[in-house]
N, C-alpha and C. Protein backbone atom coordinates (compact mmCIF):
# COMPACT_ATOMS: atom_id res chain seq x y z
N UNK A 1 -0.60 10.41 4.91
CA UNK A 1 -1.42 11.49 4.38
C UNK A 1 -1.00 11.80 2.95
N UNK A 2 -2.19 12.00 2.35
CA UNK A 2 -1.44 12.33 0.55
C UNK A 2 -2.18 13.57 0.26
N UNK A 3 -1.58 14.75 -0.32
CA UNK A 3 -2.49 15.33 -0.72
C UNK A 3 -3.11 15.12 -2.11
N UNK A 4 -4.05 15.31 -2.59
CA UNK A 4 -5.11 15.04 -4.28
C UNK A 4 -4.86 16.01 -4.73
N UNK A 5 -4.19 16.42 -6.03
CA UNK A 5 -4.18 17.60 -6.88
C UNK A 5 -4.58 17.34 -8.29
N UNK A 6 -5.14 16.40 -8.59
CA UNK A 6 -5.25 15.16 -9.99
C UNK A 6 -6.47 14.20 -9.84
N UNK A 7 -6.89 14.54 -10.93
CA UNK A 7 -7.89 13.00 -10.82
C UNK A 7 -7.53 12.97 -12.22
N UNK A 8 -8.36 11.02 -12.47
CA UNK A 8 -7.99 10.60 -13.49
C UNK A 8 -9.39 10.60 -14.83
N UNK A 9 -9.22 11.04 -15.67
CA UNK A 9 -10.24 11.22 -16.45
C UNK A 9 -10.12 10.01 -17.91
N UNK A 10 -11.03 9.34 -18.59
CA UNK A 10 -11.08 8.26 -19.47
C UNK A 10 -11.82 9.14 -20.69
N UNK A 11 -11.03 9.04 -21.87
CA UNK A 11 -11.69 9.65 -23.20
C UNK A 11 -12.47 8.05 -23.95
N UNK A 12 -13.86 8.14 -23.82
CA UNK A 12 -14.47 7.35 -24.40
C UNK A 12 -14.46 6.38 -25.90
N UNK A 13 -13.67 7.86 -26.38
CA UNK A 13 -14.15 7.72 -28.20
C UNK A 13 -12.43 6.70 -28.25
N UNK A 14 -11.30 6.80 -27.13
CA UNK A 14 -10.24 6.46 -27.57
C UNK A 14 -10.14 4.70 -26.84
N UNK A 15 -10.48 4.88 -25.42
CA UNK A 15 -10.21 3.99 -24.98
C UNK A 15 -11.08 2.59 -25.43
N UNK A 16 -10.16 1.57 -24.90
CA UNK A 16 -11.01 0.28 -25.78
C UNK A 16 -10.95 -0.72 -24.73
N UNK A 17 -11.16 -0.37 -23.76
CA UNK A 17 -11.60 -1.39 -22.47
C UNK A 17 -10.69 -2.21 -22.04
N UNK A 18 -9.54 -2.05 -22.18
CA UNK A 18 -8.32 -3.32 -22.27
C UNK A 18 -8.10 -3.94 -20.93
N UNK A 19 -8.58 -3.09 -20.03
CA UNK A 19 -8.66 -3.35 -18.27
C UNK A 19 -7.11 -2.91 -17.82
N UNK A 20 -6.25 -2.70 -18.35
CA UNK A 20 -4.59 -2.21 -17.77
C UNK A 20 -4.83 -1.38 -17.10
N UNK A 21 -5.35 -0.15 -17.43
CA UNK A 21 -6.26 0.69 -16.01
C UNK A 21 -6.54 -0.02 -15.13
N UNK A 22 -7.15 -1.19 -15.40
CA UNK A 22 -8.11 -1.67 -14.02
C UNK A 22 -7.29 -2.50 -12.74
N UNK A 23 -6.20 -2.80 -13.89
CA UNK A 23 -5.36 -3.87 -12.99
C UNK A 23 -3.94 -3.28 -12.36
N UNK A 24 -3.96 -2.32 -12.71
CA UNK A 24 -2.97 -1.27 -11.93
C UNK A 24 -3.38 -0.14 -11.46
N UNK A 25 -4.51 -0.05 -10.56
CA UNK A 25 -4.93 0.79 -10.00
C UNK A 25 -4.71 0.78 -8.57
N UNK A 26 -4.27 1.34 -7.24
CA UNK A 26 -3.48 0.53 -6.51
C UNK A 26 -4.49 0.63 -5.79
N UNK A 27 -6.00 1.16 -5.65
CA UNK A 27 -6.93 1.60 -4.83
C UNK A 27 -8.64 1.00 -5.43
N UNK A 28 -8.01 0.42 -6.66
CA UNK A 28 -9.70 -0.43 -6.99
C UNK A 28 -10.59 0.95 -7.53
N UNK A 29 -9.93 2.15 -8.25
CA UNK A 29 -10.90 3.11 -8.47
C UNK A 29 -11.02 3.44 -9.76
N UNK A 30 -10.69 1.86 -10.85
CA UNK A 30 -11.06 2.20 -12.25
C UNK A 30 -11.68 1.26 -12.59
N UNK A 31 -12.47 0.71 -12.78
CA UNK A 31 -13.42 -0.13 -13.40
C UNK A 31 -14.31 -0.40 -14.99
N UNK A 32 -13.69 -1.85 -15.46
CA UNK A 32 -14.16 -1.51 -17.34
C UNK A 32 -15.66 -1.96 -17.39
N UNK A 33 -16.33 -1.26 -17.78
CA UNK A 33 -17.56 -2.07 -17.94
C UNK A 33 -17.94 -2.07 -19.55
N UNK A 34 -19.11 -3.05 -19.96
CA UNK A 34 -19.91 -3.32 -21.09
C UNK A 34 -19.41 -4.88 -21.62
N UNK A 35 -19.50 -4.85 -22.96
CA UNK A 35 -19.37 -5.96 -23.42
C UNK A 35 -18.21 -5.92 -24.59
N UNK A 36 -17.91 -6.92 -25.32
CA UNK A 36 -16.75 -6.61 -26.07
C UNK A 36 -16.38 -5.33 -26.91
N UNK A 37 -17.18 -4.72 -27.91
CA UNK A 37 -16.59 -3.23 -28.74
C UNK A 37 -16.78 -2.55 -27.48
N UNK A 38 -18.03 -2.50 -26.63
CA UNK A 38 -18.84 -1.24 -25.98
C UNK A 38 -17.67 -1.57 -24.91
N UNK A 39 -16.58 -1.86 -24.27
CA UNK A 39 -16.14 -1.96 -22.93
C UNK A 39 -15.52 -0.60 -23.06
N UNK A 40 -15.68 -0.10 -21.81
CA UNK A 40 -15.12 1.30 -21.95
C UNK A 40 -14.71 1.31 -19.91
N UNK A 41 -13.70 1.88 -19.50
CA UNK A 41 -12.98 2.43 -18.57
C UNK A 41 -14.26 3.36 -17.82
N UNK A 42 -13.88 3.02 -16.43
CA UNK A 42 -15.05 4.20 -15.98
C UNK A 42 -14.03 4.40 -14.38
N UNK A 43 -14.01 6.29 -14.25
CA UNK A 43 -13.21 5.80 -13.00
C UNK A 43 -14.09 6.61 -11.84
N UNK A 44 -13.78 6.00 -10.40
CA UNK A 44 -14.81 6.72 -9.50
C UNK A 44 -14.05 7.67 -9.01
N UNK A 45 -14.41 8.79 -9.03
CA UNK A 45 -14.29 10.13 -8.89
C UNK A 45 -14.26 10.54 -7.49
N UNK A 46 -15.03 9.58 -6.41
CA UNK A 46 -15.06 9.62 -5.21
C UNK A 46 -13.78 8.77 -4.01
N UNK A 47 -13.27 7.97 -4.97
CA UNK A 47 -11.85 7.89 -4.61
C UNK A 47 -10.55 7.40 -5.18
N UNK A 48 -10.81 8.24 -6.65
CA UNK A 48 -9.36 8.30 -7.58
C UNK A 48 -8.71 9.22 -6.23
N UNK A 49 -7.48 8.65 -6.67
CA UNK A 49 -6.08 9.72 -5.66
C UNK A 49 -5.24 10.64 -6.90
N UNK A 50 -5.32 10.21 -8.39
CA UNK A 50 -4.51 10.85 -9.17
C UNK A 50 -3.03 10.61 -9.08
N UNK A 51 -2.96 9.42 -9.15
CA UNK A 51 -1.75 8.79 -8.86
C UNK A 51 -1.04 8.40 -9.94
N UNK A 52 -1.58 8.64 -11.38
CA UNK A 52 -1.04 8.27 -12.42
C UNK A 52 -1.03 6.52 -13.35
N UNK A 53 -0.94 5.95 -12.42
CA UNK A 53 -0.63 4.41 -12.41
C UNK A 53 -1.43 4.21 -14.14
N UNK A 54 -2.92 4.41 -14.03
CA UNK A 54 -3.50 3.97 -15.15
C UNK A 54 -3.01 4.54 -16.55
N UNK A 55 -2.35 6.35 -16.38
CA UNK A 55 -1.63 6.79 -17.20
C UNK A 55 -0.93 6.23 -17.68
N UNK A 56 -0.05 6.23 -16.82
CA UNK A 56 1.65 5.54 -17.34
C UNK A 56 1.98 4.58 -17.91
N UNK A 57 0.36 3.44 -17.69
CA UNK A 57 0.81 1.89 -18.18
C UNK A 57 -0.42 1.47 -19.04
N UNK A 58 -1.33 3.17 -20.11
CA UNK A 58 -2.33 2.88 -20.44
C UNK A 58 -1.56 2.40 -22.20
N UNK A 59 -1.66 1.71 -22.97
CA UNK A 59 -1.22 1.67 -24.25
C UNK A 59 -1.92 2.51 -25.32
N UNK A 60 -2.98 3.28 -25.57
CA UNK A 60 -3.80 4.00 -25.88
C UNK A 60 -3.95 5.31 -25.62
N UNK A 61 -2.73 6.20 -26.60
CA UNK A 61 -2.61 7.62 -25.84
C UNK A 61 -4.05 8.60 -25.87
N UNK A 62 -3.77 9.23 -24.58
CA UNK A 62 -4.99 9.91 -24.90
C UNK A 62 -6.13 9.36 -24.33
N UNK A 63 -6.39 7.76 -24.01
CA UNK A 63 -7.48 6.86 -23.56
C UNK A 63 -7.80 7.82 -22.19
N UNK A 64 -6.87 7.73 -21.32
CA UNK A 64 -7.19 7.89 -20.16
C UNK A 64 -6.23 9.35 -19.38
N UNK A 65 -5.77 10.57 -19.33
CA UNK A 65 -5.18 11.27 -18.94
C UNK A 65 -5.67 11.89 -17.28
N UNK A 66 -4.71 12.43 -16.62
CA UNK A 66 -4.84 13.24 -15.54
C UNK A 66 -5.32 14.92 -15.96
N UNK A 67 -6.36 15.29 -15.23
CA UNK A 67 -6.41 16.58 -15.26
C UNK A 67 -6.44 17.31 -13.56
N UNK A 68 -6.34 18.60 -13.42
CA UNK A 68 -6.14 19.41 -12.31
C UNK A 68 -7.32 19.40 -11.32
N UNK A 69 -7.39 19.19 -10.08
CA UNK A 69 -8.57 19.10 -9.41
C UNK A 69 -9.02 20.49 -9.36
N UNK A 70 -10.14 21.38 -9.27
CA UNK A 70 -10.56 22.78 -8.98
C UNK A 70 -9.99 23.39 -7.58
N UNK A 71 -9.99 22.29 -6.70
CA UNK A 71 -9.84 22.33 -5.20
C UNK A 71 -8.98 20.88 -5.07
N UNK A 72 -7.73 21.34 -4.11
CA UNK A 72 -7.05 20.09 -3.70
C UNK A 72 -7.87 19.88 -2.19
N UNK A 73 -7.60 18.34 -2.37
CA UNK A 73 -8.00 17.63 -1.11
C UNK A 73 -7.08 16.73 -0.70
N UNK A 74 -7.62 16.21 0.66
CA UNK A 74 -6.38 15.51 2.22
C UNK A 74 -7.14 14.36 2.06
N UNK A 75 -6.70 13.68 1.76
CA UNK A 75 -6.70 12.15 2.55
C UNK A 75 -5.94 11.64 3.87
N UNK A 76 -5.84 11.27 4.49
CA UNK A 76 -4.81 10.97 5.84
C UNK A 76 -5.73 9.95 7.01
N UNK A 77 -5.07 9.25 7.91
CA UNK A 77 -5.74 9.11 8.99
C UNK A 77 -4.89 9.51 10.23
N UNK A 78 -5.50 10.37 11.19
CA UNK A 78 -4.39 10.85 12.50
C UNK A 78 -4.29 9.61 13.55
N UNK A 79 -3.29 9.05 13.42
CA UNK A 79 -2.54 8.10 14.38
C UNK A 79 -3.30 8.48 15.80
N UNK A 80 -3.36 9.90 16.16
CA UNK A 80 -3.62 10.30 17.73
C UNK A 80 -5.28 9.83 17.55
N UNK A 81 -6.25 9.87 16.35
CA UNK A 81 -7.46 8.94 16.71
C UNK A 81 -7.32 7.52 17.18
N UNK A 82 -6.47 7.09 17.40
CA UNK A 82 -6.57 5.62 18.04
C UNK A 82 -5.58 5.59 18.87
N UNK A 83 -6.14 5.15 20.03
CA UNK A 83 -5.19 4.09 21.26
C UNK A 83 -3.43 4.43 21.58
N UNK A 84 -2.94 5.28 21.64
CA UNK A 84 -1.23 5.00 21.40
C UNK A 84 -0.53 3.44 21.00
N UNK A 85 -1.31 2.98 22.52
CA UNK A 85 -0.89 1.53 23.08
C UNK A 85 -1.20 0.43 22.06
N UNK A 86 -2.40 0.86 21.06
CA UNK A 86 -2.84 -0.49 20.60
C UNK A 86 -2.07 -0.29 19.30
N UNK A 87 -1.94 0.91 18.75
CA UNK A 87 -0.68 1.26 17.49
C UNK A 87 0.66 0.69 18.04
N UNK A 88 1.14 0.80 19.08
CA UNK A 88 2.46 0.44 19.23
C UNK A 88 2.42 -1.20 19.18
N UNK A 89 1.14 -1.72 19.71
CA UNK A 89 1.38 -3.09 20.10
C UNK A 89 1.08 -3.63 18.82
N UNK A 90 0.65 -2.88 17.95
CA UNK A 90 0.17 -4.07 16.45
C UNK A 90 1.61 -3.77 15.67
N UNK A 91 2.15 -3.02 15.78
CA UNK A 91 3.48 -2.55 14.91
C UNK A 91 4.57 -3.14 15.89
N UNK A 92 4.29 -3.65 16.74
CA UNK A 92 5.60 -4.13 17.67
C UNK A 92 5.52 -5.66 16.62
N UNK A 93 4.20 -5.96 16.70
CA UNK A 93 3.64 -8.11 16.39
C UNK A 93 4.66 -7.58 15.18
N UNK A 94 4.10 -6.53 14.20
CA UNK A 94 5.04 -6.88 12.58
C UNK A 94 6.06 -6.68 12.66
N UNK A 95 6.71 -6.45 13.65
CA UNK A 95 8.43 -6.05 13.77
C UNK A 95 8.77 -4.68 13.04
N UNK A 96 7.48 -3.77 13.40
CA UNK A 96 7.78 -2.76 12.43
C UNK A 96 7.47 -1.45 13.91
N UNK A 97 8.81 -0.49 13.40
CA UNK A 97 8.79 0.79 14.59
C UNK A 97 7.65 1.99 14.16
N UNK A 98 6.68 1.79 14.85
CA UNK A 98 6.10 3.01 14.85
C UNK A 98 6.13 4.25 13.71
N UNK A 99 7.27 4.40 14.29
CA UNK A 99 7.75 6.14 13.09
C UNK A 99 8.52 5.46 12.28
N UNK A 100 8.72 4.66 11.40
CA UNK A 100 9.04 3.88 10.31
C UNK A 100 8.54 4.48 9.02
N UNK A 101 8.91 5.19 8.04
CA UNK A 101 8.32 5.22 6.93
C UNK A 101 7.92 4.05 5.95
N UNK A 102 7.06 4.04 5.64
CA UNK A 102 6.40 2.53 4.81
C UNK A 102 6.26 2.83 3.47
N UNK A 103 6.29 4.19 3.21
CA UNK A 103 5.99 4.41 2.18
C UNK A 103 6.45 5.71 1.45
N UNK A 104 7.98 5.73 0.72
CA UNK A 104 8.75 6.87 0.84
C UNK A 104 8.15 7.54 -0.21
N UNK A 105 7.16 7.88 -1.34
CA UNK A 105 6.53 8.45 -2.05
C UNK A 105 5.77 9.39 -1.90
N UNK A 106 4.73 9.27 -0.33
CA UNK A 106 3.98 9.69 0.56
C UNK A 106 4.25 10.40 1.92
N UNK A 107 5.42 9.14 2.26
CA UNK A 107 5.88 10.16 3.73
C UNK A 107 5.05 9.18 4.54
N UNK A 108 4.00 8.30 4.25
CA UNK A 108 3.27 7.69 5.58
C UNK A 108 3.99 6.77 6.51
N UNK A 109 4.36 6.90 7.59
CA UNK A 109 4.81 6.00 8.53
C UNK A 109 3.92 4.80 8.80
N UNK A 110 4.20 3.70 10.04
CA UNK A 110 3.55 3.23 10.11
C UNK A 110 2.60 3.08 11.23
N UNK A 111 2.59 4.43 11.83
CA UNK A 111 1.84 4.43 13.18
C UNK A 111 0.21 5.05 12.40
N UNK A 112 0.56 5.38 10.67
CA UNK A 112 -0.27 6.22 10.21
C UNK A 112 -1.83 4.06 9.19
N UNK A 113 -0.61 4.05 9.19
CA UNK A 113 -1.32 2.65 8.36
C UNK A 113 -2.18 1.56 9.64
N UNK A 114 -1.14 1.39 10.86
CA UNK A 114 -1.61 0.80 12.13
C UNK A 114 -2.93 1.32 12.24
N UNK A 115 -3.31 2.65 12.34
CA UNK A 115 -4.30 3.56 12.80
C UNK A 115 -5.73 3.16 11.86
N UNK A 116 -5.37 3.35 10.29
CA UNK A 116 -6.24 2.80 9.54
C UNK A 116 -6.89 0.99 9.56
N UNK A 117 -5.58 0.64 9.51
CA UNK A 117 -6.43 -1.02 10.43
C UNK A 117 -6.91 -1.04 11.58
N UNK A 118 -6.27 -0.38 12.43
CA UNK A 118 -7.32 -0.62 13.75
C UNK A 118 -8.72 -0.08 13.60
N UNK A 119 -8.76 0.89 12.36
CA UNK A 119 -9.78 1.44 12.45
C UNK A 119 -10.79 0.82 11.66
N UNK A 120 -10.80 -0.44 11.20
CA UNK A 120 -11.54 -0.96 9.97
C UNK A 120 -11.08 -1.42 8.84
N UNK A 121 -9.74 -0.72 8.38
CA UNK A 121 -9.44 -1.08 7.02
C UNK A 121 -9.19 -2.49 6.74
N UNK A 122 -9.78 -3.80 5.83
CA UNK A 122 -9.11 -4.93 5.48
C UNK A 122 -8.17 -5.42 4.63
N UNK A 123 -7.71 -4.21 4.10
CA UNK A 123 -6.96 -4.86 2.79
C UNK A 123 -6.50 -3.41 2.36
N UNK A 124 -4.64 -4.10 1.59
CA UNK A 124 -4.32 -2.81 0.76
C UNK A 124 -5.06 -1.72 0.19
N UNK A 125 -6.06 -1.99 -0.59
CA UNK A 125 -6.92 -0.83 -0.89
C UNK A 125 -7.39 -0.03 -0.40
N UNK A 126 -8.15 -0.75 0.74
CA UNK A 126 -8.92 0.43 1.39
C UNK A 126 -7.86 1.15 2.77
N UNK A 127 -6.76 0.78 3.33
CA UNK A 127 -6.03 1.21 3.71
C UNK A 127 -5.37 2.50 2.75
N UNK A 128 -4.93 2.37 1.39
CA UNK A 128 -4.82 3.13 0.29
C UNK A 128 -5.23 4.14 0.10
N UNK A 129 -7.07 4.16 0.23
CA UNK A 129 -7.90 5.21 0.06
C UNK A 129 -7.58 5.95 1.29
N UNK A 130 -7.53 5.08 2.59
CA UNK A 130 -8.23 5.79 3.93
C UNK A 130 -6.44 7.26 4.35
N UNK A 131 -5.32 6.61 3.73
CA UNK A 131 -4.40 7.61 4.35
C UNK A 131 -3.23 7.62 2.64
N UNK A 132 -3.19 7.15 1.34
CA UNK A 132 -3.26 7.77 0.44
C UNK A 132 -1.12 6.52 0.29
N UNK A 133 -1.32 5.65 1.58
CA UNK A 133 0.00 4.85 1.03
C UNK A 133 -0.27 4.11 -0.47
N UNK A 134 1.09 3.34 -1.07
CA UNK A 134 0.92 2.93 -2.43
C UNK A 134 0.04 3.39 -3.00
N UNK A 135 0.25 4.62 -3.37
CA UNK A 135 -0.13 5.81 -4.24
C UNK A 135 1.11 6.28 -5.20
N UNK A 136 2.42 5.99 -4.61
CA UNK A 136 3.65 6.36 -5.38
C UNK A 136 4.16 5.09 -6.74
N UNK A 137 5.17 4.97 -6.23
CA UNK A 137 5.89 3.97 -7.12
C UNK A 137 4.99 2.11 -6.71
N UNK A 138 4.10 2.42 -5.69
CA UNK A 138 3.47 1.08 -5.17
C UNK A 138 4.10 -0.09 -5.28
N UNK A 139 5.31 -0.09 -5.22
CA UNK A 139 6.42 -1.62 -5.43
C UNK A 139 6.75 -1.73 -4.18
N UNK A 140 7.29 -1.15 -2.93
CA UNK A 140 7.70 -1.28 -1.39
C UNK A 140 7.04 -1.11 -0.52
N UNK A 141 5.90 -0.25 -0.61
CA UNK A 141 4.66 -0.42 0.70
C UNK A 141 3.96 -1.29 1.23
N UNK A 142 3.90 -1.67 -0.25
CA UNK A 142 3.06 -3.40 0.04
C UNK A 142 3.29 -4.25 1.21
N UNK A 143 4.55 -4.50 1.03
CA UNK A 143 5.35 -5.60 2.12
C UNK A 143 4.76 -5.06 3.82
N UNK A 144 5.01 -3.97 4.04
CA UNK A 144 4.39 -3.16 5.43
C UNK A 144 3.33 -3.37 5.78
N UNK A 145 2.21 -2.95 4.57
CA UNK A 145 1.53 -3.22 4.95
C UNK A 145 0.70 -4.34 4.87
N UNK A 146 0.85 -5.62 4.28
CA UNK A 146 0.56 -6.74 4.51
C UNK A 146 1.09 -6.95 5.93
N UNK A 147 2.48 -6.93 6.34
CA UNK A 147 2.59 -7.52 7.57
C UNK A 147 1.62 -6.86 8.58
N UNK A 148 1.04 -5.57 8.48
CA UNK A 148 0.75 -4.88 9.71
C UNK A 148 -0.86 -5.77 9.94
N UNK A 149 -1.42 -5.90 8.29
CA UNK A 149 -2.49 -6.68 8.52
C UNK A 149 -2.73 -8.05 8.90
N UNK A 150 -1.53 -8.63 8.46
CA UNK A 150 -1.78 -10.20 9.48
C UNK A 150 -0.74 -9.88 11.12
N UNK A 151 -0.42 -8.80 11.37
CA UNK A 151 -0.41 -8.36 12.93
C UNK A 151 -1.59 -8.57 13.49
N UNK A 152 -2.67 -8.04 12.63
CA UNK A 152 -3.76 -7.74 13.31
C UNK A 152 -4.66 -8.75 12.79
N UNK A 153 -4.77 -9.76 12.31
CA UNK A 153 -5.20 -11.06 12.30
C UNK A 153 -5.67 -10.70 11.35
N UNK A 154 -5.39 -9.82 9.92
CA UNK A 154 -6.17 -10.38 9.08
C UNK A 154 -5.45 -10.63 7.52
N UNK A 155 -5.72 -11.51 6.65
CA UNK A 155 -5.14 -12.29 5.97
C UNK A 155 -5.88 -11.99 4.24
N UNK A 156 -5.60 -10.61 3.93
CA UNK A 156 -6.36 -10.32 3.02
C UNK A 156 -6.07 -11.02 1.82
N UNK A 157 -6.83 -10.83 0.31
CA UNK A 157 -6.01 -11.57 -0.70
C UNK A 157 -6.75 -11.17 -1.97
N UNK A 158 -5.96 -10.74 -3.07
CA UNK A 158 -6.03 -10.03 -4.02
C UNK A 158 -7.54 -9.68 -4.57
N UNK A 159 -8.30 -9.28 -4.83
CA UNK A 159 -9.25 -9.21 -6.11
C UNK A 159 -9.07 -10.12 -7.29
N UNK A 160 -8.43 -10.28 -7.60
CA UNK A 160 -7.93 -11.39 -8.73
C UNK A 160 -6.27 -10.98 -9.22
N UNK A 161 -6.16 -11.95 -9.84
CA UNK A 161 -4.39 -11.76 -10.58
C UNK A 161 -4.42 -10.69 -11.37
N UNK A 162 -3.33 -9.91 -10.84
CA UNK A 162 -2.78 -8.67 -12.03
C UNK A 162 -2.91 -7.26 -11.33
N UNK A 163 -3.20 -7.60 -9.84
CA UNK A 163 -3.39 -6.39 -9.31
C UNK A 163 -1.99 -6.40 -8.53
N UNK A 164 -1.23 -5.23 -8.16
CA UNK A 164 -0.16 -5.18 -7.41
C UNK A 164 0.47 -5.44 -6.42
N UNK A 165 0.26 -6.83 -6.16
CA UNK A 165 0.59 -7.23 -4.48
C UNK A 165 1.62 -8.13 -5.00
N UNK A 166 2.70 -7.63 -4.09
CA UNK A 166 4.03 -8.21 -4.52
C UNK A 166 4.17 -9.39 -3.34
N UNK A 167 3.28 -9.59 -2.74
CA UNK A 167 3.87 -10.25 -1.25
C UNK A 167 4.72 -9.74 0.13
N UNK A 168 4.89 -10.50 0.58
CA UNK A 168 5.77 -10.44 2.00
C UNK A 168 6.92 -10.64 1.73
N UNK A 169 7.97 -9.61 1.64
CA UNK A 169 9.38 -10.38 1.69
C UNK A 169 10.19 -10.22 2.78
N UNK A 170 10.41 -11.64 2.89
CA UNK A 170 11.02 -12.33 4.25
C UNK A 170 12.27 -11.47 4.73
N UNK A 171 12.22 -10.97 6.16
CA UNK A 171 13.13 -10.38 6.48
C UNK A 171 13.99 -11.10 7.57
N UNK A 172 15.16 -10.22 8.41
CA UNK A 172 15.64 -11.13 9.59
C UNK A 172 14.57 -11.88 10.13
N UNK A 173 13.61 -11.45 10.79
CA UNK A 173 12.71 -11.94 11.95
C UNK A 173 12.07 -13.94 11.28
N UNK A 174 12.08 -13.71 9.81
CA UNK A 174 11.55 -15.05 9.40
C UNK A 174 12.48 -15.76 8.75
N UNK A 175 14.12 -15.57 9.16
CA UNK A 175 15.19 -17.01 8.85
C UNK A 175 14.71 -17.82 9.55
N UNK A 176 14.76 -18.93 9.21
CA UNK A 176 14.79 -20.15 9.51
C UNK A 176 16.26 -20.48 10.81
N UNK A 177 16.04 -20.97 11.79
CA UNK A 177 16.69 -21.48 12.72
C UNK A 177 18.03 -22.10 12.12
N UNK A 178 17.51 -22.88 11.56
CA UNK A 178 18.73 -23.78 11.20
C UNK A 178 19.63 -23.10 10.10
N UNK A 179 19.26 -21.99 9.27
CA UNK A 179 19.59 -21.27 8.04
C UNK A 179 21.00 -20.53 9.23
N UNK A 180 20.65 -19.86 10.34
CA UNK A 180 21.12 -18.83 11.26
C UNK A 180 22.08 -19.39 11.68
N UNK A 181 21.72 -21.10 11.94
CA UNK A 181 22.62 -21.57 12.54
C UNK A 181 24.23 -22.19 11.27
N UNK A 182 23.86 -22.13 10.24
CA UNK A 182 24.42 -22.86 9.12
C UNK A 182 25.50 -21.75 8.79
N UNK A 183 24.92 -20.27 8.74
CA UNK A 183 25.81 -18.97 8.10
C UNK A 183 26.33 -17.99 9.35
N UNK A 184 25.99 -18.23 9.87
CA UNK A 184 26.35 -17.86 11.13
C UNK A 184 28.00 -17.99 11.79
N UNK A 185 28.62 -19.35 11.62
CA UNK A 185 30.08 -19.71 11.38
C UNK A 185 30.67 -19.09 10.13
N UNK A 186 30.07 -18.24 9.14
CA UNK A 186 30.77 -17.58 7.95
C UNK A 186 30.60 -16.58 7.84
N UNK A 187 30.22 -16.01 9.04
CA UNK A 187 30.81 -14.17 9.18
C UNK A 187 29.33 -13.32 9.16
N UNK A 188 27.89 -13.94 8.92
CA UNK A 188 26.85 -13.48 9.00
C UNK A 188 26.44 -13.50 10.63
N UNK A 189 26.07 -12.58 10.92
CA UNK A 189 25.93 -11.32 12.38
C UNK A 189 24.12 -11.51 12.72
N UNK A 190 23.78 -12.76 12.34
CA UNK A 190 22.03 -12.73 12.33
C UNK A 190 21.75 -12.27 13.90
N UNK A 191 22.27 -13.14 14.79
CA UNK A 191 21.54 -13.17 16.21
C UNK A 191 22.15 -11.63 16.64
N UNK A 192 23.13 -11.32 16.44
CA UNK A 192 23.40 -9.20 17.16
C UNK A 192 22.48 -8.77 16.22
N UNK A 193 22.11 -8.56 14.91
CA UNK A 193 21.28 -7.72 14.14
C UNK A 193 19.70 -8.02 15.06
N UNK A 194 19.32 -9.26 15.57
CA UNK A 194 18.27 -9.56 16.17
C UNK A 194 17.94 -8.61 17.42
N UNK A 195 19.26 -8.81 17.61
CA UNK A 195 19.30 -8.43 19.24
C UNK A 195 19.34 -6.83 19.28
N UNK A 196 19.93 -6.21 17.94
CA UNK A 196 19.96 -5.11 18.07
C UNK A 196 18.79 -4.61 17.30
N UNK A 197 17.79 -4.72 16.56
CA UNK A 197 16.61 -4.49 16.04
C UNK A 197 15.25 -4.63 17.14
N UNK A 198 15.57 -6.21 17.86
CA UNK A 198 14.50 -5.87 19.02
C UNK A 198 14.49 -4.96 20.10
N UNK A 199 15.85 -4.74 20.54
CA UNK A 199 16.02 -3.10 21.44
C UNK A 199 15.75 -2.19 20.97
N UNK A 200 15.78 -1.93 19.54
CA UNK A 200 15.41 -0.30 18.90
C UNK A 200 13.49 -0.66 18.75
N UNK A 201 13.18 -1.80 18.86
CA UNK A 201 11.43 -1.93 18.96
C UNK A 201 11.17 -1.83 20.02
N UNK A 202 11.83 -2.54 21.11
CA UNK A 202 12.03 -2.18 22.86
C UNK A 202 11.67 -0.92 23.21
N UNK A 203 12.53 -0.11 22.81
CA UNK A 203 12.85 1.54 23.28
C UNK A 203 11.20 2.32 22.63
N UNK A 204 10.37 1.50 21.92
CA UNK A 204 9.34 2.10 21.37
C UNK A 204 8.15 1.92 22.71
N UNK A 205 8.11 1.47 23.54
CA UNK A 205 7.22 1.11 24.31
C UNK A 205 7.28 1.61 25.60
């Protein structure tokens, strides 16, 4: 859940279409349109989060700033709209616990992101919009929630290069056999960390 206290507003006369807005937007809600002088920033108003991103990394002061919403608004999705069973069982496939935070900027766990895929969402973005994760620092959520989406069979993939998807980074669950078996004689604890990570996913069910 995020709350909105910000949206992002584009000064016409300054900005010069450079797309850095567009490509660090973690939700797909800035878009450059026209042609070379005329390209100008346009952002949708119906689901900026005010997250700053286009601010912070615009080169053109002034192009693009945050102003105060009149009325704050909720984004979120409630975990208790879907299934218990089918949240636990798609977050069990990613090796990820339920009440796990995914996203320490926000606070969203991952029984809150599960909920939004089961519910439709295909891809970082619109998961983004639907409960307001990678909205913060957007460098560590990613990983979560990619896995939660190929839990659930689906295999999304960027808009084009330059947008923020850092990938999957490989945790215990994807060493390699033979890697486990190689460091394993030199004081690395892989198979108890296994054993003790799948009981604390165990105890979730």
């Amino acid at each position: 859940m995020r709350v909105i206290n910000m949206y992002a507003e584009v000064n016409p006369e300054i900005c010069t279409g450079c797309k850095i807005c567009e490509k660090v937007c973690p939700i797909l809600s800035v878009k450059v349109f026209g042609e070379k002088k005329e390209k100008r920033a346009v952002v949708d108003l119906s689901t900026c989060v005010g997250c700053g991103a286009c601010v912070e990394r615009c080169d053109f002061e002034g192009a693009i700033i945050l102003k105060t919403l009149e009325k704050s608004k909720i984004i979120g999705v409630d975990p208790k709209s879907v299934d218990e069973k089918e949240i636990t069982e798609l977050c069990l496939e990613a090796k990820i616990h339920p009440e796990q935070i995914v996203c320490f900027c926000t606070g969203t766990r991952a029984n809150e992101v599960a909920a939004a895929t089961l519910l439709g969402a295909t891809s970082p973005e619109e998961i983004s919009r639907k409960t307001g994760v990678r909205t913060g620092c957007k460098v560590e959520c990613i990983e979560p929630i990619l896995r939660l989406l190929k839990a659930a069979g689906i295999e999304p993939t960027p808009v084009e290069k330059g947008w923020q998807w850092y990938g999957i980074t490989p945790t215990i669950w994807d060493i390699p056999e033979e890697v486990i078996q190689k460091y394993s004689a030199r004081g690395f604890y892989f198979e108890e960390d296994k054993a003790l990570l799948k009981k604390l996913l165990e105890n979730v069910k």
